[in-house]
Protein backbone atom coordinates (compact mmCIF):
# COMPACT_ATOMS: atom_id res chain seq x y z
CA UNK A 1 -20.30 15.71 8.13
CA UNK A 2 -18.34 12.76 7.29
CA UNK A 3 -18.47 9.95 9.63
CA UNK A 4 -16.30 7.21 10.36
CA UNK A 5 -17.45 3.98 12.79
CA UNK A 6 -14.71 1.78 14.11
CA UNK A 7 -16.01 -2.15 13.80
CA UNK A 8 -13.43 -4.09 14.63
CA UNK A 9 -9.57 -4.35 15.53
CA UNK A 10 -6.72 -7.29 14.85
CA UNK A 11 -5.96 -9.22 17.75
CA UNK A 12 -1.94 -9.40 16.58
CA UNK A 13 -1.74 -6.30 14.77
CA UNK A 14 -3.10 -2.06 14.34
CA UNK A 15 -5.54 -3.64 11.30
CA UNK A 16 -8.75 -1.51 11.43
CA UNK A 17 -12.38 -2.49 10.04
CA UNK A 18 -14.34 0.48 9.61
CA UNK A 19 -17.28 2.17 7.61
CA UNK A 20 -17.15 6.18 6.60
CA UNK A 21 -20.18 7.96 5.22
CA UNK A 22 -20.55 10.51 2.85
CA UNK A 23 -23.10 12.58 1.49
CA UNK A 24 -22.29 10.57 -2.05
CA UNK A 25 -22.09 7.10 0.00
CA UNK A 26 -20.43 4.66 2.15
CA UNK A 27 -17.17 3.15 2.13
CA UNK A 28 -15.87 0.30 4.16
CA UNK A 29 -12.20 0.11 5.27
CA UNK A 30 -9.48 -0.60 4.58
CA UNK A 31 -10.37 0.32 1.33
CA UNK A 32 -8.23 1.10 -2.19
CA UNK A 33 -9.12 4.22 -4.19
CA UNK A 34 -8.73 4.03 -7.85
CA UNK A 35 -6.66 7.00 -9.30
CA UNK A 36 -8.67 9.25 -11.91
CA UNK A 37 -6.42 11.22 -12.94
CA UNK A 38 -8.22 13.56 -15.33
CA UNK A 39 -11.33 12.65 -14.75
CA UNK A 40 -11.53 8.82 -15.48
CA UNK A 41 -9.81 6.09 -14.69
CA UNK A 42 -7.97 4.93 -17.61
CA UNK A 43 -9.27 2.42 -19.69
CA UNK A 44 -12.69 1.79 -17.58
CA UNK A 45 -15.92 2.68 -17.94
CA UNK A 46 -17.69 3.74 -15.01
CA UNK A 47 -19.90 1.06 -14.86
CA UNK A 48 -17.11 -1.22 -14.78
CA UNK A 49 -15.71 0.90 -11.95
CA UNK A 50 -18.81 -0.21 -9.94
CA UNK A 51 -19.90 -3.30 -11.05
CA UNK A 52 -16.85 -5.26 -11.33
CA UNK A 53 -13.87 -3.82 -10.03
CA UNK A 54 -16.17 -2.91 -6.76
CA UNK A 55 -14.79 0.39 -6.60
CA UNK A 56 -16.45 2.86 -3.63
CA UNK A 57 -14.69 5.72 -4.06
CA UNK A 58 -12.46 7.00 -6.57
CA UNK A 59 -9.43 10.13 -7.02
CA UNK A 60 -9.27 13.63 -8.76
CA UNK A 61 -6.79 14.99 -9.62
CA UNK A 62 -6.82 18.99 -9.05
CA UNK A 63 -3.75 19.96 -11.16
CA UNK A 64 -4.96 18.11 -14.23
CA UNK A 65 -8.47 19.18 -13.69
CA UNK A 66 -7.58 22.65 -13.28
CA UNK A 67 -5.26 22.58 -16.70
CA UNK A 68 -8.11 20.38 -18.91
CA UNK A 69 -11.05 21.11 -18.85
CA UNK A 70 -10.80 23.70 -16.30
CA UNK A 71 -12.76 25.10 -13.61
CA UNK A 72 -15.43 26.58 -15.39
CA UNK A 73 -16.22 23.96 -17.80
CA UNK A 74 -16.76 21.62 -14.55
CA UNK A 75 -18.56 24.21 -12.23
CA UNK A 76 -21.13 24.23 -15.52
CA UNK A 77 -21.18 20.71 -15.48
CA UNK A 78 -22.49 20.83 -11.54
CA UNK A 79 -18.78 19.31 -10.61
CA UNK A 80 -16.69 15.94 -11.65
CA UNK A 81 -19.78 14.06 -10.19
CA UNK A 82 -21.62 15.29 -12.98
CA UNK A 83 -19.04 15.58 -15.36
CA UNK A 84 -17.98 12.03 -15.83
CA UNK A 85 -20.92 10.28 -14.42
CA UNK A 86 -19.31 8.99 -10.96
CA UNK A 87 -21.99 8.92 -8.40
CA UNK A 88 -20.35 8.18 -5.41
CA UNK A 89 -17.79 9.38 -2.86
CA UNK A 90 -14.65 11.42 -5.10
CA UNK A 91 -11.45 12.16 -3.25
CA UNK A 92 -9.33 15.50 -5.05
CA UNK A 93 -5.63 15.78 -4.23
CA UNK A 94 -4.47 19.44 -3.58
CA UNK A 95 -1.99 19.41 -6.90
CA UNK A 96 0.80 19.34 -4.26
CA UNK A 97 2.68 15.86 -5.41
CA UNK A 98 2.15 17.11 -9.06
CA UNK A 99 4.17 20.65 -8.04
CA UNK A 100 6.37 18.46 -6.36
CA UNK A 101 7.18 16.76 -9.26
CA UNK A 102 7.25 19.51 -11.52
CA UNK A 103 11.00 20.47 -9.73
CA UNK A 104 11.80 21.87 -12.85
CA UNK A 105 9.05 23.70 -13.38
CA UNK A 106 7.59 25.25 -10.50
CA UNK A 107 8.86 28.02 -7.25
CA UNK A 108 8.11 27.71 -4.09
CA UNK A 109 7.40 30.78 -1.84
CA UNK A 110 5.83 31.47 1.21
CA UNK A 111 2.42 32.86 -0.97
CA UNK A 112 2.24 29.67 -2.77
CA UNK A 113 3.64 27.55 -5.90
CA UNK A 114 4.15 29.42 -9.22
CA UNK A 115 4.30 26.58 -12.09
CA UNK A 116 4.40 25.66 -15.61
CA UNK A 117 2.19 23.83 -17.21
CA UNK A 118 3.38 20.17 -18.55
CA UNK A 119 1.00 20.91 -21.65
CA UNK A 120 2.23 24.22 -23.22
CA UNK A 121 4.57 25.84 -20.68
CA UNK A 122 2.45 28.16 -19.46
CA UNK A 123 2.54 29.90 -16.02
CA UNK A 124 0.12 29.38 -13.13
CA UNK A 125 -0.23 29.94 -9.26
CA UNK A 126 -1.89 27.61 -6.42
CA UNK A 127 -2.55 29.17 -2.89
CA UNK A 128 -3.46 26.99 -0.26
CA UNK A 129 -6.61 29.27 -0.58
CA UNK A 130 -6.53 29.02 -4.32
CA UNK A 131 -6.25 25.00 -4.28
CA UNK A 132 -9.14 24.93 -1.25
CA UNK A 133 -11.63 26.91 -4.17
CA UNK A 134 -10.42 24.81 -7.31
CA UNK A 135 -11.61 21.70 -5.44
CA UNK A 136 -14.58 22.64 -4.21
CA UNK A 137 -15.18 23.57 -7.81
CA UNK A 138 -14.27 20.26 -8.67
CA UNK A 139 -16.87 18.94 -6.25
CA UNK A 140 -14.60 15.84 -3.59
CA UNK A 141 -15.91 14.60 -0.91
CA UNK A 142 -12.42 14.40 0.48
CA UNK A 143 -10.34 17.41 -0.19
CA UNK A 144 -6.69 17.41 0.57
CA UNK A 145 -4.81 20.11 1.85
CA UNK A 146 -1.93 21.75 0.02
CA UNK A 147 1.05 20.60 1.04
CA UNK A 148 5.10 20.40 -0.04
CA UNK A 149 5.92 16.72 -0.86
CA UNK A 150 9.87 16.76 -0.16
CA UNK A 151 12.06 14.63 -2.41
CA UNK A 152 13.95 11.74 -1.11
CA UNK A 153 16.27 11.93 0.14
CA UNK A 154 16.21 15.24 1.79
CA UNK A 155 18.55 16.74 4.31
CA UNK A 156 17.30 17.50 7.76
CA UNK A 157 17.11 21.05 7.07
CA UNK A 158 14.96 21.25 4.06
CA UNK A 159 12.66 18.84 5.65
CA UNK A 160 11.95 20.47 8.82
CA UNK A 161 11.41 23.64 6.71
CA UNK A 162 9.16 21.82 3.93
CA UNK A 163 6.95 20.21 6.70
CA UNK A 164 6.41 23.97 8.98
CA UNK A 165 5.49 25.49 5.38
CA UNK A 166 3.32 22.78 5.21
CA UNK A 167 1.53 23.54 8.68
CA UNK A 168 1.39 26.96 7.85
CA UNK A 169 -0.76 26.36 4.19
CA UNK A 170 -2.59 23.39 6.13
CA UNK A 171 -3.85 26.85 9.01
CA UNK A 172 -4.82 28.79 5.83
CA UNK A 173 -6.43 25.75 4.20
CA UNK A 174 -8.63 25.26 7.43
CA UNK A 175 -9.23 29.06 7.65
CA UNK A 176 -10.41 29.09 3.95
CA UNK A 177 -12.51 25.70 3.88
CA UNK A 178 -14.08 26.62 6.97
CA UNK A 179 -15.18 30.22 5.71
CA UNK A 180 -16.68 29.23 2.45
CA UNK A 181 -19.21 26.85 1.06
CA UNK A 182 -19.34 24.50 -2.01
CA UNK A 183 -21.01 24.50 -5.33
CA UNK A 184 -23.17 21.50 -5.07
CA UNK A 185 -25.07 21.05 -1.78
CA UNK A 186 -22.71 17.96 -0.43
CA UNK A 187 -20.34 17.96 2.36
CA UNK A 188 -16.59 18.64 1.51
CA UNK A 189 -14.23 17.29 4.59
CA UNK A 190 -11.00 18.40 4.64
CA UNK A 191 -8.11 15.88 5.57
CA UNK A 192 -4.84 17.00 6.29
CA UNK A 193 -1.16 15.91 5.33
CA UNK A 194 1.82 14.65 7.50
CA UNK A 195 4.91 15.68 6.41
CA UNK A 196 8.42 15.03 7.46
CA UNK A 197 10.95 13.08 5.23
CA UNK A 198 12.09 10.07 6.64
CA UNK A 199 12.87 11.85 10.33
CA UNK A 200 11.47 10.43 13.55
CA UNK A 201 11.02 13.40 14.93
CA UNK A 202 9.73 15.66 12.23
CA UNK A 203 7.07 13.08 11.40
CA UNK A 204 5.95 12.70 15.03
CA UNK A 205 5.90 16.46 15.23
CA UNK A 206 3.56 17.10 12.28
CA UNK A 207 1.22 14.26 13.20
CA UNK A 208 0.65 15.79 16.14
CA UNK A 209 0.44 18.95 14.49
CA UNK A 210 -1.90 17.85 12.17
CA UNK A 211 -3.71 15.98 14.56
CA UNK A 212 -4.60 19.43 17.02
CA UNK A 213 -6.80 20.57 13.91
CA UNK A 214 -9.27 18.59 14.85
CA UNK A 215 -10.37 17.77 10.80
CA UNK A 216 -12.51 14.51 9.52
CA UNK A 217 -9.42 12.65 8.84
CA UNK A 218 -5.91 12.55 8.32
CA UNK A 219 -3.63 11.36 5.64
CA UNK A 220 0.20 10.55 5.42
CA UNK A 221 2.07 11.71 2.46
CA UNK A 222 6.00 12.00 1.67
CA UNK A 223 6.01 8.20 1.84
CA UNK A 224 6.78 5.67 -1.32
CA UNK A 225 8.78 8.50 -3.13
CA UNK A 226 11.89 6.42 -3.33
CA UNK A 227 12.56 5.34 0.34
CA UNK A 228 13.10 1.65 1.13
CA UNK A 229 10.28 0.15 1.55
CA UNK A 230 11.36 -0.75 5.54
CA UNK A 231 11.63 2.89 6.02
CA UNK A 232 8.22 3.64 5.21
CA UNK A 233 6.73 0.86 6.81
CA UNK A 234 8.90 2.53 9.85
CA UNK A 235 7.21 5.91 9.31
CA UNK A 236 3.97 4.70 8.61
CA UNK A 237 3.91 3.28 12.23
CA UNK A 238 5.18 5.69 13.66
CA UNK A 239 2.60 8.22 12.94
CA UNK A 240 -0.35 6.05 12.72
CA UNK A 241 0.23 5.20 16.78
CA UNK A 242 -0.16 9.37 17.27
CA UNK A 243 -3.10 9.82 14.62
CA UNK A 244 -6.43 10.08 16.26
CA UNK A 245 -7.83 6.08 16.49
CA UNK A 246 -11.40 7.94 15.54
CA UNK A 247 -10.62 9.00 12.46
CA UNK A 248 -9.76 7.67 8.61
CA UNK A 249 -6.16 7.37 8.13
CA UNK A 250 -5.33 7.48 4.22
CA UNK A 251 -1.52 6.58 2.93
CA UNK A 252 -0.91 8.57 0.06
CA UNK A 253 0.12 6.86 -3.35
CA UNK A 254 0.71 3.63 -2.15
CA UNK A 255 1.32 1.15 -3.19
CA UNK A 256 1.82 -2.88 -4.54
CA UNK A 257 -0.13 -5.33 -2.85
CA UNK A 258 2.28 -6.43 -0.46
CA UNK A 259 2.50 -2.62 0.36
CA UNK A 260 -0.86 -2.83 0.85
CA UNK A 261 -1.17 -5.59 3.43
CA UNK A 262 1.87 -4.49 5.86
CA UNK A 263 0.31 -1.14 5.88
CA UNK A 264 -3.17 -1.77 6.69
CA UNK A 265 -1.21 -4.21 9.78
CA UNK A 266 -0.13 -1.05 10.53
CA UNK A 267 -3.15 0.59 11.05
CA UNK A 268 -4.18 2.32 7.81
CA UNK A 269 -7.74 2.67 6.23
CA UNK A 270 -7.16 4.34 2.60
CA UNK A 271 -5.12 3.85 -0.38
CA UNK A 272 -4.51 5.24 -3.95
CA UNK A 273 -1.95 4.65 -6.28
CA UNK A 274 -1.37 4.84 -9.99
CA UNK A 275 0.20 1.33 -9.86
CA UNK A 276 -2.67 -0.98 -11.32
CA UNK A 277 -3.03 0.44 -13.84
CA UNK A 278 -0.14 1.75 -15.15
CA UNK A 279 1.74 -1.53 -14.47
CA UNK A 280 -1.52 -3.02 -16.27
CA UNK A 281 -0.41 -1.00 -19.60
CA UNK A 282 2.67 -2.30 -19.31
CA UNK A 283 1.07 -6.58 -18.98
CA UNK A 284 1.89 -7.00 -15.64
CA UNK A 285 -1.06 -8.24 -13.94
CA UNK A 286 -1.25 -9.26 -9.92
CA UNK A 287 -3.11 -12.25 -8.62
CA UNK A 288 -3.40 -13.95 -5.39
CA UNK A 289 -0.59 -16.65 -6.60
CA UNK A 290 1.91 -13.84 -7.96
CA UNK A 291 2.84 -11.10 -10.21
CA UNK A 292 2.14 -12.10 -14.40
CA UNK A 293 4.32 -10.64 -16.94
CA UNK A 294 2.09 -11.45 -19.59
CA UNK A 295 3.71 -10.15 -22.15
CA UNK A 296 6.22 -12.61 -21.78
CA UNK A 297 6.32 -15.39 -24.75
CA UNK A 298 5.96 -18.08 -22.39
CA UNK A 299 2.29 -17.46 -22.47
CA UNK A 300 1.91 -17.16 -25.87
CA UNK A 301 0.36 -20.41 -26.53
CA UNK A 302 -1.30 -20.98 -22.88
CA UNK A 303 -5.34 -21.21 -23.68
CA UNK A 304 -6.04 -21.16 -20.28
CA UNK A 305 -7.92 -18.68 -18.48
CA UNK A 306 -6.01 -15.59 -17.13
CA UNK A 307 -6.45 -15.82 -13.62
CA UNK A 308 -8.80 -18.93 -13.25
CA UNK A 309 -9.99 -18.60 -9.42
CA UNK A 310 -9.45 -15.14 -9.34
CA UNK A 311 -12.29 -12.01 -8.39
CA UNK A 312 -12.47 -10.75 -12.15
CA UNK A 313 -14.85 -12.38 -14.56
CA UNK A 314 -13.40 -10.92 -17.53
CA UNK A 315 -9.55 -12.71 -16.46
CA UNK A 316 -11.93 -15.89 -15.67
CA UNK A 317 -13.11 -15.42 -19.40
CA UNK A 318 -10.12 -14.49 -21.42
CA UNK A 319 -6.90 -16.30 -21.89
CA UNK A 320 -3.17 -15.37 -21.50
CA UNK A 321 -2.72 -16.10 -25.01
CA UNK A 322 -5.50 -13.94 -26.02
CA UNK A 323 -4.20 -11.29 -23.58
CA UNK A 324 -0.77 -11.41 -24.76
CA UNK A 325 -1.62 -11.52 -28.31
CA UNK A 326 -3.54 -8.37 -27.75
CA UNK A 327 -0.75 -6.44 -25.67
CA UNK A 328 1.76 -7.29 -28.55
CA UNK A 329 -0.73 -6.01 -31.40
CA UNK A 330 -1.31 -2.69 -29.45
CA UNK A 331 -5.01 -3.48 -29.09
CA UNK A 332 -6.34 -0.73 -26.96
CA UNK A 333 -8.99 -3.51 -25.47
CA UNK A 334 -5.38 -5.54 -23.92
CA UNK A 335 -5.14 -2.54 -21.53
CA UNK A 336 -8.53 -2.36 -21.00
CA UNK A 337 -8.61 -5.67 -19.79
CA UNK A 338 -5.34 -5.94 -17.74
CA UNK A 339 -6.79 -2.82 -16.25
CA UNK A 340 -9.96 -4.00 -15.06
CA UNK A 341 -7.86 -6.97 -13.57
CA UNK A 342 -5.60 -5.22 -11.94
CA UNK A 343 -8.19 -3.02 -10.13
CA UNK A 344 -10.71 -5.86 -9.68
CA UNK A 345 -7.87 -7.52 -7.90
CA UNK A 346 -6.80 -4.32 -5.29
CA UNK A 347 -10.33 -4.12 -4.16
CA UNK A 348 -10.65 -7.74 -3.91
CA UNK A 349 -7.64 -7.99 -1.63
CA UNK A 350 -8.11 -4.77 0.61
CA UNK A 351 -12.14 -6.34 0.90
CA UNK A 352 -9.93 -9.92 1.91
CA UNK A 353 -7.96 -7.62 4.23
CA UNK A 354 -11.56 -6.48 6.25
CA UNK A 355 -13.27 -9.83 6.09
CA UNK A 356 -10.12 -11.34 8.10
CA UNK A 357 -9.87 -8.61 10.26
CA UNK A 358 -13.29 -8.96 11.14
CA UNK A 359 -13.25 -12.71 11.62
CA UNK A 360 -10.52 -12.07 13.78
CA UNK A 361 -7.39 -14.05 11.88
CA UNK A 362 -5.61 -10.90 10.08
CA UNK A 363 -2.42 -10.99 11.29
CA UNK A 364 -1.57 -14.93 9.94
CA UNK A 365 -3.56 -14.79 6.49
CA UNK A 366 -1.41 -11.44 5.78
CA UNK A 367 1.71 -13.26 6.32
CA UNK A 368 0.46 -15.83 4.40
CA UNK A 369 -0.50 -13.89 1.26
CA UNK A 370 2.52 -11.49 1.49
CA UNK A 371 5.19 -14.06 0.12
CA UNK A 372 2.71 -15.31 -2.78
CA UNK A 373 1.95 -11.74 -3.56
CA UNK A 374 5.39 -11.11 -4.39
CA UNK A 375 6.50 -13.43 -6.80
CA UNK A 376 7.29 -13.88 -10.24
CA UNK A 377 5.35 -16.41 -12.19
C-alpha cells in the first residue's frame, strides 16, 4: 500500500512536509511531478531526470499512451517502467482532461466518452472500467480516476451534473480497481478527483464525496483551466480544509511558481504541469530573481552565465548569449537546455518550499519569493 507520513506543519499557514512510499520509491512533499506526456519528458534524458533536475516521480499520460504505442506494445515491454527506463514512482492520468479538451471531438454519455483520435480521426471509447485496465497496463503507481473536467466557465447546472457523473465513474473506478490486479507485481493506488467548477458548494460536496471512499489519496482537478487565479486559490482552500489531513493531496496541472508557493500555503503536497517545459521551448526560463525571456536581443551579447547562483549546473555553465543564439538557430540542444532549467528549477523550489516548512519559517520566505518569482527581467 502506499503510505504517506506527516513530518511537519507551518506555524502561519496549511504548508505540509511529508514523505509517501511506493513500491518504486519515496517521495518527499510538497513535491513537483514532471509531465511525460508520451512516455518521456521532452527534451531529457532520464538520467538527467534524476540526477539533475532531482525529479522523484514523474506523469503518464493514458490517452497518448493508449493511441502510440498502445497497450500491447507496453504490456510486452513489462509497463512504462520498463519501457522508457524510469525506475521510480510513475503517476498515469485517466485521459479525462485530454477528452475534455477534445470538445470537438469526443461524446459524453452515461457508459463513458466516445472520441476521436487527434492523430488520424479515428474513433475510440474509455469506461471508467476501460481507463482503470489501460493504466494498469501502463504500469502507475498513482492511477487517477476518470473523471469530466468542466470548462470554465460553466453554468451551475452543467457543473453539478459534470461533478455527480463524476462520482458515479469514480464508484465504478473503485469497484473495478479493487476487483482486479496489475501486470507487474507493484502496488497501484487509486486517487480520486474533486470536481465542481468554481461553486462553493459543489466543490465542498464532492470533496466530501470523494473523501467517504476512503482511497490512498486525493487530488483536485477543474482548477487552472482559465479561472482567475484568486478563484482557484479560493477553491483550492476550500477543499483542502475537508480533504483527509492523512492523506496526499495532488493539484492537478498546476501551475507557475508563484502558483506553486500559494498553493502548497494552502495545504497541497503534489503538482504537475506542462508549464516548464513548454514555456522552456518557447526561452522563457524561471529563476529565483524572475522570469527570463531569453530570446529577447537584450541578451544577445551577455557572456555571463544563465542563471549564475541558481540549482542547475548546466545554466551555471552556459551563457544567455549562447542560449539565445541557440533558440534563434533552432538548435534542438536550446530546448534541451532551457528544459532541464526549467525543471531543475520547480524541484529546487518545491524542495525550498519543505526545507522552510520544516525549519519552521514558511509562511515569510513564501511571501518573500512570491514577488521576485513574478517578474520580468
Amino acid at each position: 500500500m502506499l503510505q504517506f507520513k506527516l513530518e511537519s506543519t507551518d506555524k502561519g499557514s496549511a504548508a505540509r512536509a511529508g514523505e509517501i512510499t511506493t513500491d518504486h520509491g519515496t517521495i518527499q512533499t510538497p513535491i513537483f511531478m514532471p509531465v511525460g506526456t508520451a512516455g518521456t519528458v521532452k527534451g531529457v534524458h532520464q538520467h538527467e531526470l534524476k540526477d539533475v533536475v532531482k525529479a522523484q516521480i514523474i506523469l503518464g499520460n493514458t490517452y497518448h499512451l493508449y493511441l502510440r504505442p498502445g497497450m500491447e506494445i507496453l504490456r510486452n515491454a513489462g509497463g512504462l517502467h520498463k519501457f522508457n527506463g524510469w525506475d521510480g514512482p510513475i503517476l498515469t492520468d485517466s485521459g479525462g482532461y485530454q477528452v475534455y479538451s477534445l470538445s470537438h471531438r469526443r461524446k459524453i454519455k452515461e457508459e463513458g466518452v466516445t472520441f476521436q483520435s487527434h492523430i488520424d480521426g479515428s474513433k475510440h471509447f474509455f469506461s471508467p472500467e476501460g481507463a482503470m485496465d489501460i493504466q494498469r497496463t501502463i504500469g502507475g503507481d498513482i492511477i487517477m480516476a476518470f473523471d469530466e473536467c468542466p470548462p470554465y466557465p460553466s453554468d451551475y447546472r452543467y457543473a453539478k451534473q459534470s461533478m455527480e457523473l463524476t462520482h458515479r465513474w469514480l464508484k465504478r473506478c473503485c469497484d473495478h480497481v479493487d476487483a482486479t490486479e496489475g501486470y507487474y507485481g507493484h502496488h497501484q493506488s487509486l486517487f480520486p478527483i474533486v470536481q465542481g467548477s468554481t461553486y462553493d458548494d459543489l466543490r465542498k460536496q464532492s470533496a466530501e464525496t470523494i473523501a467517504s471512499f476512503e482511497r490512498e489519496g486525493n487530488a483536485i482537478g477543474g482548477l487552472s483551466v482559465g479561472e482567475p487565479a484568486e478563484d482557484m486559490y479560493k477553491h483550492t482552500a476550500l477543499v483542502c480544509e475537508i480533504l483527509p489531513k492523512d492523506k496526499p493531496r495532488y493539484l492537478m496541472g498546476v501551475g507557475t511558481p508563484a502558483n506553486l508557493l500559494e498553493c502548497i500555503a494552502l495545504g497541497v503536497d503534489m503538482f504537475d504541469c506542462v508549464l516548464p517545459t513548454r514555456n522552456a521551448r518557447h526561452g522563457l526560463l524561471y529563476t529565483a530573481e524572475g522570469i527570463i525571456n531569453i530570446k529577447n536581443a537584450k541578451w544577445k551579447d551577455v557572456h555571463e552565465p544563465i542563471d549564475p547562483d541558481g540549482p542547475c549546473p548546466t545554466s551555471r555553465f552556459h551563457t544567455k548569449a549562447y542560449l539565445r543564439h541557440l533558440m534563434h538557430s533552432g538548435e534542438l540542444l536550446a530546448a534541451q537546455l532551457a528544459s532541464i532549467h526549467n525543471l531543475t528549477f520547480f524541484l529546487w523550489l518545491v524542495g525550498e518550499a519543505r526545507n522552510h516548512i520544516l525549519a519552521g519559517d514558511f509562511s515569510a520566505w513564501k511571501d518573500s519569493m512570491v514577488n521576485k518569482l513574478q517578474r520580468r527581467l
